[in-house]
Structures are given as C-alpha cells and as structure tokens.
Protein backbone atom coordinates (compact mmCIF):
# COMPACT_ATOMS: atom_id res chain seq x y z
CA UNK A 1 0.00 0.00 0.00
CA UNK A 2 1.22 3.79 -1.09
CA UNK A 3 2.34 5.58 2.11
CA UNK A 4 -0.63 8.01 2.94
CA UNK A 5 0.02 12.09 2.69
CA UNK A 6 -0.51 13.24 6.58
CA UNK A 7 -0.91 16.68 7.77
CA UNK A 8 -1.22 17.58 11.28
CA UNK A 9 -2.85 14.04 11.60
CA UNK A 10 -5.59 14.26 8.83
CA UNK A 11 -5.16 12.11 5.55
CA UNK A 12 -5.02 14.39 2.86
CA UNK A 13 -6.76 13.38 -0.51
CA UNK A 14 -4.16 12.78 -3.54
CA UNK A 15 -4.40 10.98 -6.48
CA UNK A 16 -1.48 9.29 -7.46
CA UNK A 17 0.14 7.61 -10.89
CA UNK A 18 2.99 6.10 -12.44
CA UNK A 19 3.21 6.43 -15.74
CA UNK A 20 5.84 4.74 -17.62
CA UNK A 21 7.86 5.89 -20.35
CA UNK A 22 10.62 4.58 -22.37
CA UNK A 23 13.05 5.78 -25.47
CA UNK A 24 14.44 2.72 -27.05
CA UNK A 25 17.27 4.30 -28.97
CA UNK A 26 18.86 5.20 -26.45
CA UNK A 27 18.41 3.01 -24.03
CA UNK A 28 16.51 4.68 -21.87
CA UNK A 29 13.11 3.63 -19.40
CA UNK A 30 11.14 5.31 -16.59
CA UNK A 31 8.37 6.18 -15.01
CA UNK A 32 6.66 9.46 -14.07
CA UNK A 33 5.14 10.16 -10.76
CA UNK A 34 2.04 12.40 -11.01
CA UNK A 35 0.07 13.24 -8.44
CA UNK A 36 -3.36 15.91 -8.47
CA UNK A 37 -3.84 17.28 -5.28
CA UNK A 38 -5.94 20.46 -4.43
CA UNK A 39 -2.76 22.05 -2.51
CA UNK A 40 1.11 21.78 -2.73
CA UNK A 41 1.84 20.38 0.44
CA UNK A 42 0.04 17.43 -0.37
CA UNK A 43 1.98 16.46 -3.03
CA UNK A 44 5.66 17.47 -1.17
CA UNK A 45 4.60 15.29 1.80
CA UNK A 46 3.60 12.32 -0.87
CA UNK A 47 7.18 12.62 -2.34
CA UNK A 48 8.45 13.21 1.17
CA UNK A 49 6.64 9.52 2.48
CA UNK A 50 8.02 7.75 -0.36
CA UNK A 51 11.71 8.45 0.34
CA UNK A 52 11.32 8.40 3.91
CA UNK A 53 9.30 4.65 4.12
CA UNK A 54 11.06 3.55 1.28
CA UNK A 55 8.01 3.17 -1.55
CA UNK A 56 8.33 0.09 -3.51
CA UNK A 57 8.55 1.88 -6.81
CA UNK A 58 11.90 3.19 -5.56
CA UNK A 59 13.39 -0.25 -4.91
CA UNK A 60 13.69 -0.99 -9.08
CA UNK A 61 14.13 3.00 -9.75
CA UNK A 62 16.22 6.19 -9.09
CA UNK A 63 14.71 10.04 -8.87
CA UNK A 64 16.68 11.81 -11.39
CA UNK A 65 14.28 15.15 -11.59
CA UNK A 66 11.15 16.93 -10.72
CA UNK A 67 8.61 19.44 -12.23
CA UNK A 68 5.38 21.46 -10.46
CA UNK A 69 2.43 22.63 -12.12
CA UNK A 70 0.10 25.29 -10.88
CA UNK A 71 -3.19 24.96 -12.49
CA UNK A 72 -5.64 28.00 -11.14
CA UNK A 73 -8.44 27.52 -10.37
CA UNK A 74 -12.02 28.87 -12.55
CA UNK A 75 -12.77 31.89 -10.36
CA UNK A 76 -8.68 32.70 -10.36
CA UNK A 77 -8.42 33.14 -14.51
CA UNK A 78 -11.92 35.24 -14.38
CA UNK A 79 -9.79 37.63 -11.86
CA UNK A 80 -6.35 37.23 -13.98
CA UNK A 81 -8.37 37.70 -17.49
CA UNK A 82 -10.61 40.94 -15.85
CA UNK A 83 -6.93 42.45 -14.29
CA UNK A 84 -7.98 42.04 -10.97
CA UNK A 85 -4.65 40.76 -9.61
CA UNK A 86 -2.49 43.34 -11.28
CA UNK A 87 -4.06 46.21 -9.25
C-alpha cells in the first residue's frame, strides 16, 4: 500500500500515478510520478513519504528530476483575465 500524505494528523486526498515511459534508442526507461492534489503540500509530503518509508517503486528505480504545475483555479483566470490581480 502507497504511504498516505498526513498533515497535522488528517489524511489528505491525492491521487497518485505512475506512468511509464521509455526511449528505445537510447536506451533509456522510466516512469513518471504524477500526483493531483488540491494544494502543494500534499503532493511534497507524498514525495516526502516515499523516500522516507522507502516506496516500492523506488526499490527498481532512481529520482533523477522533478517538475510542479500550478493549475488555477475557474474563479482565479476570471480575476487574472478581468486584471484584478495586477491592481
């Protein structure tokens, strides 16, 4: 079973995949780790769990990088597209 993202004691609600990848020519095979949660320090703790209690998916694979995306939410592009946030 995944380790579980806790804050302050409450289980936080992530989802989490592995999608793999691979580039035959040159040699080369992965996976991704994505996870969709509603706030960053969701996903950090995740990431944090699976170093600390040693996730499975690192006993076959190394962490060679890392990328974040911010998607906003609805009501934040009506406030970026009317100016509101460069007031």
């Amino acid at each position: 079973m995944p380790p579980k993202a806790k804050i302050n004691g409450v289980e936080q609600k992530i989802v989490r995949m592995n999608v793999p990848y691979s580039d035959p020519a040159v040699g080369i095979t992965g996976t991704y780790f994505i996870g969709y949660a509603r706030h960053w320090t969701v996903t950090k703790k995740m990431l944090e769990n699976m170093i600390e209690k040693h996730d499975y998916l690192l006993s076959f694979s190394d962490i060679l990088s890392g990328q974040l995306f911010f998607i906003p939410s609805r009501p934040l592009l009506d406030k970026i597209a009317d100016g509101e946030l460069s007031k």
